[in-house]
PDB file of N, CA and C in Angstrom:
ATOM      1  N   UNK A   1      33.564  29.403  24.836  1.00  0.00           N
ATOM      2  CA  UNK A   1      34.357  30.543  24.425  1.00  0.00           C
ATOM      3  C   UNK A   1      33.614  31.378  23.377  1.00  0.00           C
ATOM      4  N   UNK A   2      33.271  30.740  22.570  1.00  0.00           N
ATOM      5  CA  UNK A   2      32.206  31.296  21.756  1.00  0.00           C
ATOM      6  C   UNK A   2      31.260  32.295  22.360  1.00  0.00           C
ATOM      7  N   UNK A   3      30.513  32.099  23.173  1.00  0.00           N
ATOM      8  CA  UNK A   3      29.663  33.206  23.605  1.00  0.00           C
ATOM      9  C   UNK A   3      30.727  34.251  24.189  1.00  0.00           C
ATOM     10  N   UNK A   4      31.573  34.130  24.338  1.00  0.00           N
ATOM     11  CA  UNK A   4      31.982  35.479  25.047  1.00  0.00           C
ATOM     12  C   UNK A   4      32.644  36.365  23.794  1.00  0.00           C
ATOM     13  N   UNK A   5      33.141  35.442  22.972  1.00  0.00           N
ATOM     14  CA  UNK A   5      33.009  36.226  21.734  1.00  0.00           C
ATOM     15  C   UNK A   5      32.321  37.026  20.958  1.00  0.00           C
ATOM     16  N   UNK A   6      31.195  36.193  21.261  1.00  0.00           N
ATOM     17  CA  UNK A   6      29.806  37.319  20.387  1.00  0.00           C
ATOM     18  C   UNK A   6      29.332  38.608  21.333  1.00  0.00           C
ATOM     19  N   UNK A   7      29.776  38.030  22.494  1.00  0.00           N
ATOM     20  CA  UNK A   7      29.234  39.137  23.545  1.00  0.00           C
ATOM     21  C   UNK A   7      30.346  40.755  23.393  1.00  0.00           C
ATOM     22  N   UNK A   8      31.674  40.411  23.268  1.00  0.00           N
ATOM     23  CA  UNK A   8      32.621  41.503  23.117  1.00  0.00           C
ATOM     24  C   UNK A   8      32.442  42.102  21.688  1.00  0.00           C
ATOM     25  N   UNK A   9      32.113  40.514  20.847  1.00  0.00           N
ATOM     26  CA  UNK A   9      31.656  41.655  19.273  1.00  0.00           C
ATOM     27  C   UNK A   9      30.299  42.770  19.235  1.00  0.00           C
ATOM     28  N   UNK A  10      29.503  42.301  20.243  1.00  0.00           N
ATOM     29  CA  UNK A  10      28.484  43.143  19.897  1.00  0.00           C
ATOM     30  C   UNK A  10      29.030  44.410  20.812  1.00  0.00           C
ATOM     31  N   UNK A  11      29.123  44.298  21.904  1.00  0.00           N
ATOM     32  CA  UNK A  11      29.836  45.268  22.818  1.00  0.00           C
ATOM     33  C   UNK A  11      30.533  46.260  21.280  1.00  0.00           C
ATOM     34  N   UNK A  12      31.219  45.600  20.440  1.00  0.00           N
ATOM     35  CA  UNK A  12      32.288  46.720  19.981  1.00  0.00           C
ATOM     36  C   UNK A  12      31.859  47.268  18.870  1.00  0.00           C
ATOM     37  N   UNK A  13      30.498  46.468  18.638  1.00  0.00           N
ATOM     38  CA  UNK A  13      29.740  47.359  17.714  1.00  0.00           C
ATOM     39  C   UNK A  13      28.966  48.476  17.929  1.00  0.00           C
ATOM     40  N   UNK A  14      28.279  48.510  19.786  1.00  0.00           N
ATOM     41  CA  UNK A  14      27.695  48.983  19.946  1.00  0.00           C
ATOM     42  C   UNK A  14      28.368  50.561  20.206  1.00  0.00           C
ATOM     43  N   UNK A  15      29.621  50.373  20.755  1.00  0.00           N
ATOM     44  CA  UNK A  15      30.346  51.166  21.209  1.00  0.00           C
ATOM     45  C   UNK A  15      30.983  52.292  19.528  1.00  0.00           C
ATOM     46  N   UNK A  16      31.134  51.181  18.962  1.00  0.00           N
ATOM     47  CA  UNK A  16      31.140  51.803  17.536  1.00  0.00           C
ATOM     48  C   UNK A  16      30.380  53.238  17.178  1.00  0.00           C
ATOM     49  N   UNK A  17      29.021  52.933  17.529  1.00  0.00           N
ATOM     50  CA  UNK A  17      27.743  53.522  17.151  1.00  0.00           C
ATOM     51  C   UNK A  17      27.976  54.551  18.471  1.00  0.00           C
ATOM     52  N   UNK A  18      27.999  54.419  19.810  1.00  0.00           N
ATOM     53  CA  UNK A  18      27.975  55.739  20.798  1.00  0.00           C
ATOM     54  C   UNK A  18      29.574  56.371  20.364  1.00  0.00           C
ATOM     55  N   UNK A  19      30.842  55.921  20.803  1.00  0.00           N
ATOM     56  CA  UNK A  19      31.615  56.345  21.022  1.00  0.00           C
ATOM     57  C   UNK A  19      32.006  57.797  20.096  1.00  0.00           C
ATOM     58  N   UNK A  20      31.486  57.746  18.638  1.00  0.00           N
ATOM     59  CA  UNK A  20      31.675  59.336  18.135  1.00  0.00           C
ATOM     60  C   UNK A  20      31.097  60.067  18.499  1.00  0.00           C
ATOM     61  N   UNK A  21      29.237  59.705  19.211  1.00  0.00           N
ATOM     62  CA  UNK A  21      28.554  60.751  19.392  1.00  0.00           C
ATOM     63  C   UNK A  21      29.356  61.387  20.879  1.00  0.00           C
ATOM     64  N   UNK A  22      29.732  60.520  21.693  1.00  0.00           N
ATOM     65  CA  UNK A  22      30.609  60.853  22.930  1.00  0.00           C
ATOM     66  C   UNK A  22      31.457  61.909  23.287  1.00  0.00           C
ATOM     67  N   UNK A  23      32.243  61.450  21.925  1.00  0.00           N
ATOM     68  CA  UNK A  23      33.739  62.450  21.342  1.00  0.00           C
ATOM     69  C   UNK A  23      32.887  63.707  20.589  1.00  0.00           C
ATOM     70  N   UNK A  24      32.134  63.611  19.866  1.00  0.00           N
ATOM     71  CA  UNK A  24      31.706  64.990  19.365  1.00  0.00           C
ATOM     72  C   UNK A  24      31.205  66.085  20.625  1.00  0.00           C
ATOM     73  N   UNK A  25      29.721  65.328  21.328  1.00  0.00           N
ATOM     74  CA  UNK A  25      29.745  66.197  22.430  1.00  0.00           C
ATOM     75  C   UNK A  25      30.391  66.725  23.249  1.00  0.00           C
ATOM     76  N   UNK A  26      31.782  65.933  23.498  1.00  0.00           N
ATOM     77  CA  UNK A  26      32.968  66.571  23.993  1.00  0.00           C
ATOM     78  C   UNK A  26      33.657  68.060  23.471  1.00  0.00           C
ATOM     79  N   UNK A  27      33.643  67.735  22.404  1.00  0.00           N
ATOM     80  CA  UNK A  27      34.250  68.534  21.739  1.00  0.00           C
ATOM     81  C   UNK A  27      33.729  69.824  21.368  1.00  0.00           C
ATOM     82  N   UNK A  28      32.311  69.514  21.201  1.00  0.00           N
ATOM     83  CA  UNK A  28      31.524  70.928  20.902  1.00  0.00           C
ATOM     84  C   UNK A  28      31.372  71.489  22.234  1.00  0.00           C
ATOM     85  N   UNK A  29      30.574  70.662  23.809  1.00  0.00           N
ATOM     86  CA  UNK A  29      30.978  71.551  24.718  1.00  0.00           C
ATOM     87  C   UNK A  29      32.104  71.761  25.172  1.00  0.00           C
ATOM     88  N   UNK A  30      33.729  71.458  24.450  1.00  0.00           N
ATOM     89  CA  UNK A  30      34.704  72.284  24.990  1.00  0.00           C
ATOM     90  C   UNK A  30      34.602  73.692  24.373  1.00  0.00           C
ATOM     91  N   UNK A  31      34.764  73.535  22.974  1.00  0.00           N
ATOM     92  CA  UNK A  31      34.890  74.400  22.322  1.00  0.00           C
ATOM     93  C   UNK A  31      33.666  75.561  22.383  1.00  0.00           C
ATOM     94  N   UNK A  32      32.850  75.180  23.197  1.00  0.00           N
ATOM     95  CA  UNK A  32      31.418  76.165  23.146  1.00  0.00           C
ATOM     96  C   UNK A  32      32.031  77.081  24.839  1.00  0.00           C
ATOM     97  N   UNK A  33      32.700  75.914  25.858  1.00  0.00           N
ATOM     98  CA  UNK A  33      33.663  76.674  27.161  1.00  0.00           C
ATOM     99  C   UNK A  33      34.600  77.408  26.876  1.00  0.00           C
ATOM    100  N   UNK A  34      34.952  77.139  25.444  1.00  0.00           N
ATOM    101  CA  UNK A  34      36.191  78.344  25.607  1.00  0.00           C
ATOM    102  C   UNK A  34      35.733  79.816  25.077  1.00  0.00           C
ATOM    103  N   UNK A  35      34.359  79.474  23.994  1.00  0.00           N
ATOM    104  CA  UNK A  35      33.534  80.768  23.553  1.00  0.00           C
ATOM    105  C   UNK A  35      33.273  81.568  24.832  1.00  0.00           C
ATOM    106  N   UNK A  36      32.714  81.119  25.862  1.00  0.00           N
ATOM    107  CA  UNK A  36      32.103  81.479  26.286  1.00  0.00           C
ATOM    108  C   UNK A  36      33.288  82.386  28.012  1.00  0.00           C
ATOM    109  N   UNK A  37      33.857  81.497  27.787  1.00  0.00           N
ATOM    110  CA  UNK A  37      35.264  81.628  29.120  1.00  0.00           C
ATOM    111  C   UNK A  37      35.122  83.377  29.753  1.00  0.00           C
ATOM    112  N   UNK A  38      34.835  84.565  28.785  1.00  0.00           N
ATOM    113  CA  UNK A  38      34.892  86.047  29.238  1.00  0.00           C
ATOM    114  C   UNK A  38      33.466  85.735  30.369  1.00  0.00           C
ATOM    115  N   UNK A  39      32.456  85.163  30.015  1.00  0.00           N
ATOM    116  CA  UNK A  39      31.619  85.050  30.842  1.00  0.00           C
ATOM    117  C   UNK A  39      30.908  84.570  31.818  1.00  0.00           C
ATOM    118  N   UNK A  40      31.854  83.531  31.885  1.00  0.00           N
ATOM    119  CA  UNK A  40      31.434  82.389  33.179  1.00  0.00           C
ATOM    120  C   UNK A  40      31.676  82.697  34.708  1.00  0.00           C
ATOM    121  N   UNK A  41      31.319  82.468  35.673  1.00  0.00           N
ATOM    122  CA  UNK A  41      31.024  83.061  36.626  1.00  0.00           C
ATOM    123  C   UNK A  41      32.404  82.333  37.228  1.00  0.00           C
ATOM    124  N   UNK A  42      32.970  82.829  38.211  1.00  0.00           N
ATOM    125  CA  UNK A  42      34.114  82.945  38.656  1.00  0.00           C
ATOM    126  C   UNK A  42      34.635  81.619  39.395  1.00  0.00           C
ATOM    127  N   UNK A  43      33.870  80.603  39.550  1.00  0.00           N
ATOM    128  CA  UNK A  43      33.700  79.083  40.026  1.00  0.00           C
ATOM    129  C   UNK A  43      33.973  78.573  39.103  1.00  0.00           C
ATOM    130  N   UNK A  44      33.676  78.580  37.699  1.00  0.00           N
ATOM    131  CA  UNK A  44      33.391  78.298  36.534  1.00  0.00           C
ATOM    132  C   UNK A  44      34.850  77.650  36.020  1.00  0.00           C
ATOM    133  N   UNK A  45      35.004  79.020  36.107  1.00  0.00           N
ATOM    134  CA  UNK A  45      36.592  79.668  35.199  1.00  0.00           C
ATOM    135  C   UNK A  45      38.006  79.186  36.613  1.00  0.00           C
ATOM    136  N   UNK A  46      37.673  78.818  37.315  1.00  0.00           N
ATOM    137  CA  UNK A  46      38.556  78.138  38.776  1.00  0.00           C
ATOM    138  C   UNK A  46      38.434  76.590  38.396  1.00  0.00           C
ATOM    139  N   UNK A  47      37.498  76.309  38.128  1.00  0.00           N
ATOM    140  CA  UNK A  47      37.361  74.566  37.605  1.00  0.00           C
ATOM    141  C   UNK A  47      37.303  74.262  36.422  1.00  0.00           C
ATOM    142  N   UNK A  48      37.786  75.189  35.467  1.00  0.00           N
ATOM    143  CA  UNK A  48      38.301  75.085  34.165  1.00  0.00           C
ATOM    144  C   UNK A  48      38.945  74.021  33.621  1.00  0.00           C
ATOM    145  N   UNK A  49      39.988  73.800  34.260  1.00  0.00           N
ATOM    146  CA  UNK A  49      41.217  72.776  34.032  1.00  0.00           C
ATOM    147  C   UNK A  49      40.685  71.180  34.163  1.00  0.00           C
ATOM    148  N   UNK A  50      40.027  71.516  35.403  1.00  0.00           N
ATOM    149  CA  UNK A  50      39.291  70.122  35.315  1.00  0.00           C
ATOM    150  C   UNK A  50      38.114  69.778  34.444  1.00  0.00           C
ATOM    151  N   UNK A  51      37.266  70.631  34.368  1.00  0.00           N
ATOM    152  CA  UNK A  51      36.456  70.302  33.310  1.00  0.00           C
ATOM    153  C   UNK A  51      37.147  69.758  31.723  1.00  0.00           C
ATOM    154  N   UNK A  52      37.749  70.997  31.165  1.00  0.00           N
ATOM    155  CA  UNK A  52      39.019  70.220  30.078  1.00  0.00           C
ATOM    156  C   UNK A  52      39.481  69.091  30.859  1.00  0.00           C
ATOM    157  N   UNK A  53      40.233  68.408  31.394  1.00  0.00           N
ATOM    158  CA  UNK A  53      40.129  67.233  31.457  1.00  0.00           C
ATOM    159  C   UNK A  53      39.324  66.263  31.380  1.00  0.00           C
ATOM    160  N   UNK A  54      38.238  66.188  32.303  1.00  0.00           N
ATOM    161  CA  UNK A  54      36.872  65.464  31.814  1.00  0.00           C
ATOM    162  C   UNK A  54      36.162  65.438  30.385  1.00  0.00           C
ATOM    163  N   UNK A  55      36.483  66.351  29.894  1.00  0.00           N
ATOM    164  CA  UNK A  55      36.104  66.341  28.463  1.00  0.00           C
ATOM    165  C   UNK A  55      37.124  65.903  27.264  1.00  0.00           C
ATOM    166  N   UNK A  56      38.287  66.091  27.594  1.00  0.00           N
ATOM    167  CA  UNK A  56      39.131  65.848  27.456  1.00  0.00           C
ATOM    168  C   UNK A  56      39.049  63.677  27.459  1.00  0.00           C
ATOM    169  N   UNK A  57      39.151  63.552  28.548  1.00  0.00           N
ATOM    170  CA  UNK A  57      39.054  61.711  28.757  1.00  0.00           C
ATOM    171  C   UNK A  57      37.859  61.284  27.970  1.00  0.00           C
ATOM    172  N   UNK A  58      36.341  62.406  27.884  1.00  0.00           N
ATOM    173  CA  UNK A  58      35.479  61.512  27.052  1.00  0.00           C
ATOM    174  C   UNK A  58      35.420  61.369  25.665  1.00  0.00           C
ATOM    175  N   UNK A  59      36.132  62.547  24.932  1.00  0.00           N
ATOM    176  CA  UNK A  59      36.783  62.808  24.046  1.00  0.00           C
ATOM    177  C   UNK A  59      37.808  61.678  23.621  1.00  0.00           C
ATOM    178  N   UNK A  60      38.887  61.205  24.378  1.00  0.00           N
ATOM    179  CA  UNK A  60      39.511  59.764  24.073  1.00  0.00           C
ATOM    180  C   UNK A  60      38.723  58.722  24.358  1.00  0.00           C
ATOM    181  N   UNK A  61      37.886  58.563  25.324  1.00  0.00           N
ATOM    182  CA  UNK A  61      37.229  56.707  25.652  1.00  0.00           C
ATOM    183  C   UNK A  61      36.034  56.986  24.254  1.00  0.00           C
ATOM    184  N   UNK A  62      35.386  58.480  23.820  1.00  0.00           N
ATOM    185  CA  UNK A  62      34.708  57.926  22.706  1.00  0.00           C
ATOM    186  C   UNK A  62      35.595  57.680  21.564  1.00  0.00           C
ATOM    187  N   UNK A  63      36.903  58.125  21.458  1.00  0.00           N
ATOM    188  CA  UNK A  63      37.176  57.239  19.861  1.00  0.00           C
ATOM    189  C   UNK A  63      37.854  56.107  19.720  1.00  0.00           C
ATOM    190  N   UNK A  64      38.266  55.859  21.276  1.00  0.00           N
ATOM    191  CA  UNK A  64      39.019  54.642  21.652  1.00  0.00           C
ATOM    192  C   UNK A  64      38.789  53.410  20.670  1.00  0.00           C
ATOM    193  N   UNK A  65      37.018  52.905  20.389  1.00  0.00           N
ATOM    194  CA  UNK A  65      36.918  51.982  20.020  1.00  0.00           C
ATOM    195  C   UNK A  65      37.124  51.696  18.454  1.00  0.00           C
ATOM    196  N   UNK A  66      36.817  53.279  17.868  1.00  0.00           N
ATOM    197  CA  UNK A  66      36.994  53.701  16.376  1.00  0.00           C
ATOM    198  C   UNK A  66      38.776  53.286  16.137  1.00  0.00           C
ATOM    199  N   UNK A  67      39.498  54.085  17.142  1.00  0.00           N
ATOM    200  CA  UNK A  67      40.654  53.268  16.640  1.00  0.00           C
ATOM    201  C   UNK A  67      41.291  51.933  16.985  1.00  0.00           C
ATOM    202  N   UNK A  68      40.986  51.005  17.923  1.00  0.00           N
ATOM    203  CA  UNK A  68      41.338  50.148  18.519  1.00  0.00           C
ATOM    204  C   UNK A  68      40.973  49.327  17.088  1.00  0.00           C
ATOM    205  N   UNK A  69      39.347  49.650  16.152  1.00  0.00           N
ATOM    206  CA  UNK A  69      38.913  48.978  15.228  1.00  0.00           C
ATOM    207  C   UNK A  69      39.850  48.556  14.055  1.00  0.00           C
ATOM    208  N   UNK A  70      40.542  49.559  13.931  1.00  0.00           N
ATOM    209  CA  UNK A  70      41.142  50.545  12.495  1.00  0.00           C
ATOM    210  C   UNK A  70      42.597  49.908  12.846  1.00  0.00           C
ATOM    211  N   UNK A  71      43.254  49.651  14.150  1.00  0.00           N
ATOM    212  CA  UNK A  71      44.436  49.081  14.609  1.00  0.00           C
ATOM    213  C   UNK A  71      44.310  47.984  13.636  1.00  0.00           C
ATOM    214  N   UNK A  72      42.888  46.804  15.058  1.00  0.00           N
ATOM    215  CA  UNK A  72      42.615  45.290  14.125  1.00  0.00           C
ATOM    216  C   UNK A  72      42.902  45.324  12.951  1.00  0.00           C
ATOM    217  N   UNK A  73      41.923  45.871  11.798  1.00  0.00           N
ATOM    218  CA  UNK A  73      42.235  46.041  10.608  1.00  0.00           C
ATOM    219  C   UNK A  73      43.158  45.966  10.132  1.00  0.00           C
ATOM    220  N   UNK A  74      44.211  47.019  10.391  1.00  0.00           N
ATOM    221  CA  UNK A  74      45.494  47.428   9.984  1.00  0.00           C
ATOM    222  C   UNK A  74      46.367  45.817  10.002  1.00  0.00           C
ATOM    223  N   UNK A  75      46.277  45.478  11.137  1.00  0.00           N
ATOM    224  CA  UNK A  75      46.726  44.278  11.659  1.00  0.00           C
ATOM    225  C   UNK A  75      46.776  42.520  11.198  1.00  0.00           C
ATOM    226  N   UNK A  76      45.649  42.712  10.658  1.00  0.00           N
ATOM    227  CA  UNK A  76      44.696  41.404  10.529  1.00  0.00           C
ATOM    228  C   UNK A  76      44.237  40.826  11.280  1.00  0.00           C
ATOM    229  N   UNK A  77      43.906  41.568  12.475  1.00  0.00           N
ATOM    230  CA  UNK A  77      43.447  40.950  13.901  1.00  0.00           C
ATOM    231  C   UNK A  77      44.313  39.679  14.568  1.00  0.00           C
ATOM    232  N   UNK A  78      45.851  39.351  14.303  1.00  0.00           N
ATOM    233  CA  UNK A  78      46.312  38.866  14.931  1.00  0.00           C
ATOM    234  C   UNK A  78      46.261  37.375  14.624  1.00  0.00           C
ATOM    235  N   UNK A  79      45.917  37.353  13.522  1.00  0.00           N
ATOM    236  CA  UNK A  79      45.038  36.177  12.962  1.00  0.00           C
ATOM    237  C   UNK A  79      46.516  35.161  12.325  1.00  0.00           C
TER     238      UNK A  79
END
């Protein structure tokens, strides 16, 4: 049992370390799609909605782990 322990701790460290850069890039290319929205070519601006969504979901799975962390914490991990 032990190893699978160390294996999910490192997992949630690692995820630690990507998951903001995830959520930021999300966020700056939404916010750089909506600058830009007068000029996007007409395909673009039709698959809008979905793109915000996709950015949107990577935007939550990157901070997922930041708060799932901050839950534990809060919690005492159940301990």
């Amino acid at each position: 049992m032990e190893p699978i322990i160390q294996l999910f701790t490192e997992w949630q460290a690692q995820m630690l370390i990507l998951g903001p850069v995830v959520a930021g890039f999300g966020v700056a290319v939404w916010f750089i799609m909506n600058a830009l929205s007068g000029i996007m070519p007409e395909w673009m601006n039709n698959a809008r909605g979905w793109i915000q969504r996709i950015l949107f979901g990577a935007i939550v799975l990157g901070l997922a782990p930041a708060l799932i962390t901050a839950f534990i914490a809060l919690g005492g991990g159940g301990g």
